[in-house]
N, C-alpha and C. Protein backbone atom coordinates (compact mmCIF):
# COMPACT_ATOMS: atom_id res chain seq x y z
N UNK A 1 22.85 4.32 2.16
CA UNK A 1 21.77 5.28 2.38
C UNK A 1 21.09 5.58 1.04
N UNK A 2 19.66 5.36 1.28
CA UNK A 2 19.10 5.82 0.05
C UNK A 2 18.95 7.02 -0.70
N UNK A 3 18.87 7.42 -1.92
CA UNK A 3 18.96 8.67 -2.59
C UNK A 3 17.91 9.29 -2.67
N UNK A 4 18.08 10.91 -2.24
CA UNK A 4 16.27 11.80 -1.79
C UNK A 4 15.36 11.31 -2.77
N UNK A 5 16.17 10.83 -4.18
CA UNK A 5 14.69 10.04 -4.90
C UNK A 5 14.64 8.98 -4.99
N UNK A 6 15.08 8.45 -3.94
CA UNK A 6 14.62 7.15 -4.75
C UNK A 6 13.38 6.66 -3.66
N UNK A 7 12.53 5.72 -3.89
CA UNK A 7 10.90 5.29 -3.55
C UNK A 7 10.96 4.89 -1.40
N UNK A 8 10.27 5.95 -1.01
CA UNK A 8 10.65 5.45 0.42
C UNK A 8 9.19 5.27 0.86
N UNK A 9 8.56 4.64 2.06
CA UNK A 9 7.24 4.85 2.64
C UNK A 9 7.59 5.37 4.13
N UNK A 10 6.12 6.09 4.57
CA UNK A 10 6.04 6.30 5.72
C UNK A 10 4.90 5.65 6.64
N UNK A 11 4.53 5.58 7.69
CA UNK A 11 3.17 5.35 8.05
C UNK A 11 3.12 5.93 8.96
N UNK A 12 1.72 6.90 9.47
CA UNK A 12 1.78 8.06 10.21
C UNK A 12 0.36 7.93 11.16
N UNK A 13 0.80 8.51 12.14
CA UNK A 13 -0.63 8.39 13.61
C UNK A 13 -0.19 10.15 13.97
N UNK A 14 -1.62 10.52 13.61
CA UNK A 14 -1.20 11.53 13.58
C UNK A 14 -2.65 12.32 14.37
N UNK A 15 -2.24 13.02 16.04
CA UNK A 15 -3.21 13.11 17.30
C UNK A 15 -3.57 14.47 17.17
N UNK A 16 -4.45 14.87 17.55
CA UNK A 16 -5.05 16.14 17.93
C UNK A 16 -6.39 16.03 17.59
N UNK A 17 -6.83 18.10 17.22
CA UNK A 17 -7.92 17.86 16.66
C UNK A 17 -8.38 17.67 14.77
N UNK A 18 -8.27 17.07 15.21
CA UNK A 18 -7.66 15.74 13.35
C UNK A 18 -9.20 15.22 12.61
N UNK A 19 -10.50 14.98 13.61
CA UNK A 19 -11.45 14.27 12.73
C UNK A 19 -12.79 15.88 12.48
N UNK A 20 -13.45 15.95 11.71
CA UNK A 20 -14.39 16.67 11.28
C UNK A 20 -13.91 18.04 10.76
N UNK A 21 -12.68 17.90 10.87
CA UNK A 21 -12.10 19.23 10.02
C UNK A 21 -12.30 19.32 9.14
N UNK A 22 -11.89 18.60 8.04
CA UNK A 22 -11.39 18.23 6.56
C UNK A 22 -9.85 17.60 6.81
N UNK A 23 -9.62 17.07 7.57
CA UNK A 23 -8.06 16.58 7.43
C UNK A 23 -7.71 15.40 6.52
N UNK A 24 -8.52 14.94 6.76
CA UNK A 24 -8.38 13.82 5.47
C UNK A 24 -8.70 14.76 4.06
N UNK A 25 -9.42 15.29 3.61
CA UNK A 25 -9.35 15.67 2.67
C UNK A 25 -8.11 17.08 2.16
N UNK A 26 -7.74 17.30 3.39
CA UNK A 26 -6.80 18.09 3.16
C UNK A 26 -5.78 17.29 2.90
N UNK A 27 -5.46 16.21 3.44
CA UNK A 27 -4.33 15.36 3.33
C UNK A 27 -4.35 14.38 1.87
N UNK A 28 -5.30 13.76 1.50
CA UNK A 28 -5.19 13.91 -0.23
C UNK A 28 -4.68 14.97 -1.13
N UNK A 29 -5.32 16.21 -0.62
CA UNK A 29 -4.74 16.85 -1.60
C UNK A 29 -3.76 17.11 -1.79
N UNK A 30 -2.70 17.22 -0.43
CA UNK A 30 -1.35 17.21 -0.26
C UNK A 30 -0.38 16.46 -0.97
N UNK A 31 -0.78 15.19 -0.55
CA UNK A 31 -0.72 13.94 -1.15
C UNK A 31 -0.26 14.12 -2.71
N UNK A 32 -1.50 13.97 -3.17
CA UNK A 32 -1.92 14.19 -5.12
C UNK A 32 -0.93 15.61 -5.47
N UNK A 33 -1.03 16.57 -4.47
CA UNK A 33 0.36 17.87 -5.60
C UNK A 33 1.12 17.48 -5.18
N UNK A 34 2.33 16.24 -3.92
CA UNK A 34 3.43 15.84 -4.20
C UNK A 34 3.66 14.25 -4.82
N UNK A 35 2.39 14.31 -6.04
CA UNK A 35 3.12 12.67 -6.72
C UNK A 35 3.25 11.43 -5.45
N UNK A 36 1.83 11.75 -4.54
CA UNK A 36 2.37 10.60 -3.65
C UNK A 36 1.27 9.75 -3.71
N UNK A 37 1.36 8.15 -3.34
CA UNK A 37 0.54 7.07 -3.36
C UNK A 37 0.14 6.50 -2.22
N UNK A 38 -0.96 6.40 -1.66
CA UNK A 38 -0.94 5.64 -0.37
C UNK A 38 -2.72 6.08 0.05
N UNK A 39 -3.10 6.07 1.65
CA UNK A 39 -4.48 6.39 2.10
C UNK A 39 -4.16 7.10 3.07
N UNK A 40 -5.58 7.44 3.51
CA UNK A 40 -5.62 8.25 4.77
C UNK A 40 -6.99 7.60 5.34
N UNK A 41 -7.18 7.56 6.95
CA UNK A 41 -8.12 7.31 7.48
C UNK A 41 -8.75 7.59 8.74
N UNK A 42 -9.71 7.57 9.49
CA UNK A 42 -10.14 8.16 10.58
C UNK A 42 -9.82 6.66 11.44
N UNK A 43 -9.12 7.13 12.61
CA UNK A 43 -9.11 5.89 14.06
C UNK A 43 -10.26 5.83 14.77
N UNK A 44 -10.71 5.29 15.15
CA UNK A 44 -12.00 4.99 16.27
C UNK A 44 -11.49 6.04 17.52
N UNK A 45 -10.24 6.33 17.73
CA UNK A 45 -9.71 7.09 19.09
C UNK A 45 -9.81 8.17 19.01
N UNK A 46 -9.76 9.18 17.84
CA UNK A 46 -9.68 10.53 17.48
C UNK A 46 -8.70 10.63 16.47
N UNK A 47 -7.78 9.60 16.23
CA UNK A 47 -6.55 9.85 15.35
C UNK A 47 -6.95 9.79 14.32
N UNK A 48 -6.11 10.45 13.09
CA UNK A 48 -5.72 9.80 11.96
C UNK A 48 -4.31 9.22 11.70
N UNK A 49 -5.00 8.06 10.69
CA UNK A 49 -3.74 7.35 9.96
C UNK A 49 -3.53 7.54 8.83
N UNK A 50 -2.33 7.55 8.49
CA UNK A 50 -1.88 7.87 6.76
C UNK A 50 -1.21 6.92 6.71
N UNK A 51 -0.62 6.17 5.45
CA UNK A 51 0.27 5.31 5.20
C UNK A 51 0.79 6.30 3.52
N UNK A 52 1.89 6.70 3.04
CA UNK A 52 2.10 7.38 1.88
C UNK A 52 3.79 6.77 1.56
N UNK A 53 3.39 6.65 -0.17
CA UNK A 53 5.13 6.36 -0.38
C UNK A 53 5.23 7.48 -1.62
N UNK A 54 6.58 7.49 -1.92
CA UNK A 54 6.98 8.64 -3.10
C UNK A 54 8.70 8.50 -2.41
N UNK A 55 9.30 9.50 -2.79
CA UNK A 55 10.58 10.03 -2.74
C UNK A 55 10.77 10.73 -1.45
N UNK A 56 11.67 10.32 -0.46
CA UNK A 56 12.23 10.75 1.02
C UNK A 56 11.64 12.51 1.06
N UNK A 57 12.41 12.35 -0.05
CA UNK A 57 11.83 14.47 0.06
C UNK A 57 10.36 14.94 0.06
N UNK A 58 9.50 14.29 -0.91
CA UNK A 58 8.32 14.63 -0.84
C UNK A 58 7.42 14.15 0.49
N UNK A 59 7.62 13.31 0.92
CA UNK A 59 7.44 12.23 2.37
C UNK A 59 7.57 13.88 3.22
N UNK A 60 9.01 13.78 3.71
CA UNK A 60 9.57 14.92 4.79
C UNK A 60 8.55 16.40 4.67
N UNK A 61 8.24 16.72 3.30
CA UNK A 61 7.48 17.73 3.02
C UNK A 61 5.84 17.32 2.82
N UNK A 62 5.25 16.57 2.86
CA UNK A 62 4.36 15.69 3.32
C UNK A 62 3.96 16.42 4.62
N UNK A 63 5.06 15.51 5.45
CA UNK A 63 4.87 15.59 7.02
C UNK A 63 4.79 17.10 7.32
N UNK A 64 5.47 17.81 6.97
CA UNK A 64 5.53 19.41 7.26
C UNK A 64 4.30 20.06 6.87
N UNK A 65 3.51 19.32 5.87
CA UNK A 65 2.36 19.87 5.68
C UNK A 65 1.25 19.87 6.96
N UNK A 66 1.14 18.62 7.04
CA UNK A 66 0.24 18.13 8.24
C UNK A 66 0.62 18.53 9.78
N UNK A 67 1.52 18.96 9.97
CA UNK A 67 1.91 19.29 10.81
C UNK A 67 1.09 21.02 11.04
N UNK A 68 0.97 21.69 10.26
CA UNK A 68 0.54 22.59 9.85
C UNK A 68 -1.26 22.69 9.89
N UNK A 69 -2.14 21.13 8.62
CA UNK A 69 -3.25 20.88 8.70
C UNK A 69 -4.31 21.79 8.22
N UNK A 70 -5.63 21.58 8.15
CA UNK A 70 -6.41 22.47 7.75
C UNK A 70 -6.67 23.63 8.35
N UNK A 71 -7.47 24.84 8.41
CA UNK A 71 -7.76 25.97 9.42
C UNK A 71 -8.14 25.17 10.43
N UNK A 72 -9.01 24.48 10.43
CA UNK A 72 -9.74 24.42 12.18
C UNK A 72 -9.42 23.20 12.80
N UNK A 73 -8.27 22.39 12.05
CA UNK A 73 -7.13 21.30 12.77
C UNK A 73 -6.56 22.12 13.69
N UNK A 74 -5.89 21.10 14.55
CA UNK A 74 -5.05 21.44 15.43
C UNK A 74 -4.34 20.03 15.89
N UNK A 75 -3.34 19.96 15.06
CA UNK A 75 -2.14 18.56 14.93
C UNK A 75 -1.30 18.94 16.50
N UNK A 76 -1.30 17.71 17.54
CA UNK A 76 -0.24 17.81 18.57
C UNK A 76 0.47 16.99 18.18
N UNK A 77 0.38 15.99 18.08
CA UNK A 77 1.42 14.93 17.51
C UNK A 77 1.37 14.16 15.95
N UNK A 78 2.59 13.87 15.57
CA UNK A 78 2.33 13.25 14.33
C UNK A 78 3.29 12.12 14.60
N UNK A 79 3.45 11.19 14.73
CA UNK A 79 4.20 9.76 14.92
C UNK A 79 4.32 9.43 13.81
N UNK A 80 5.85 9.20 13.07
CA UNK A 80 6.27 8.96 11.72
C UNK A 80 6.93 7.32 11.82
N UNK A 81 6.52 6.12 11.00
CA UNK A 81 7.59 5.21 11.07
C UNK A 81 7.84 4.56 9.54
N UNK A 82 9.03 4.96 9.62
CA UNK A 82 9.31 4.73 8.13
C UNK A 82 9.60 3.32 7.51
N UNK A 83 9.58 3.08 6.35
CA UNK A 83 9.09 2.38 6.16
C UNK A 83 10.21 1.42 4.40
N UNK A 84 9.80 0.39 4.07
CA UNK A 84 10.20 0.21 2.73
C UNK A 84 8.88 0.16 1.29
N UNK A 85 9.15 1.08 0.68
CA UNK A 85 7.89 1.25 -0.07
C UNK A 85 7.47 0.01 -0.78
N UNK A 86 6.31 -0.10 -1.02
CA UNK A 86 5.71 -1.77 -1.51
C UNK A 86 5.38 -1.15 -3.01
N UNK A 87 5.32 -0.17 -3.40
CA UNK A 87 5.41 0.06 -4.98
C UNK A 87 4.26 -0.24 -5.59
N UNK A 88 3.23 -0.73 -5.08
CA UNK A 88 1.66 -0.84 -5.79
C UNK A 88 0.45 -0.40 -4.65
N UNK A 89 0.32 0.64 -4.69
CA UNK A 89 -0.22 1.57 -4.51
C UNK A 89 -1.11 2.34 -5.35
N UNK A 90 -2.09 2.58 -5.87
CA UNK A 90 -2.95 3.67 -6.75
C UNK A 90 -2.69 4.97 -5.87
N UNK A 91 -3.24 5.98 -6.97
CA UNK A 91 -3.20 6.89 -6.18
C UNK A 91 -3.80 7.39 -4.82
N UNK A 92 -3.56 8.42 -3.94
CA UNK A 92 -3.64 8.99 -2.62
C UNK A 92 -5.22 8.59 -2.45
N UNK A 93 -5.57 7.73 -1.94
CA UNK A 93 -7.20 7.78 -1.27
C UNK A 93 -7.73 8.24 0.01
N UNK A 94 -8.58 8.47 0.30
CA UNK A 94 -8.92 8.07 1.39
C UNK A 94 -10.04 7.56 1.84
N UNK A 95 -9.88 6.46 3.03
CA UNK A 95 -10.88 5.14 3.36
C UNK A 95 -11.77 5.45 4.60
């Protein structure tokens, strides 16, 4: 089992009301204050996708953020599948 620091990824589908909020931009910023690397993006369906790597702990607290979301989000589901981090990554974008 890997150690809470050592480098894990996630990739995330994450349903509700998710597009014209700021969720993507809320989710960078999340991102960037936990030291994490990866994107965020709008689905053609209503979803967003994230893909983010860093340390198991910051990931888990990640997800707890979004779960949460901007004021006028409203997250029903967040679908997490974890992942092995690929380690070249720039920082948190979004596309």
């Amino acid at each position: 089992m890997p150690s809470p620091s050592s480098k894990s990824a996630v990739h995330l589908l994450i349903h509700g009301r998710v597009q014209g909020v700021g969720f993507r931009y809320y989710t960078q910023e999340i991102a960037s204050e936990l030291g994490l690397a990866g994107w965020v993006r709008n689905m053609p369906d209503g979803a967003v996708e994230a893909y983010a790597e860093g340390s198991r702990q910051a990931l888990e607290a990640f997800i707890k953020h979004l779960h949460k979301g901007p004021p006028l989000s409203h997250v029903e589901t967040i679908i997490p599948a974890w992942q092995t981090a690929k380690g070249t990554l720039p920082p948190f974008s979004i596309r």
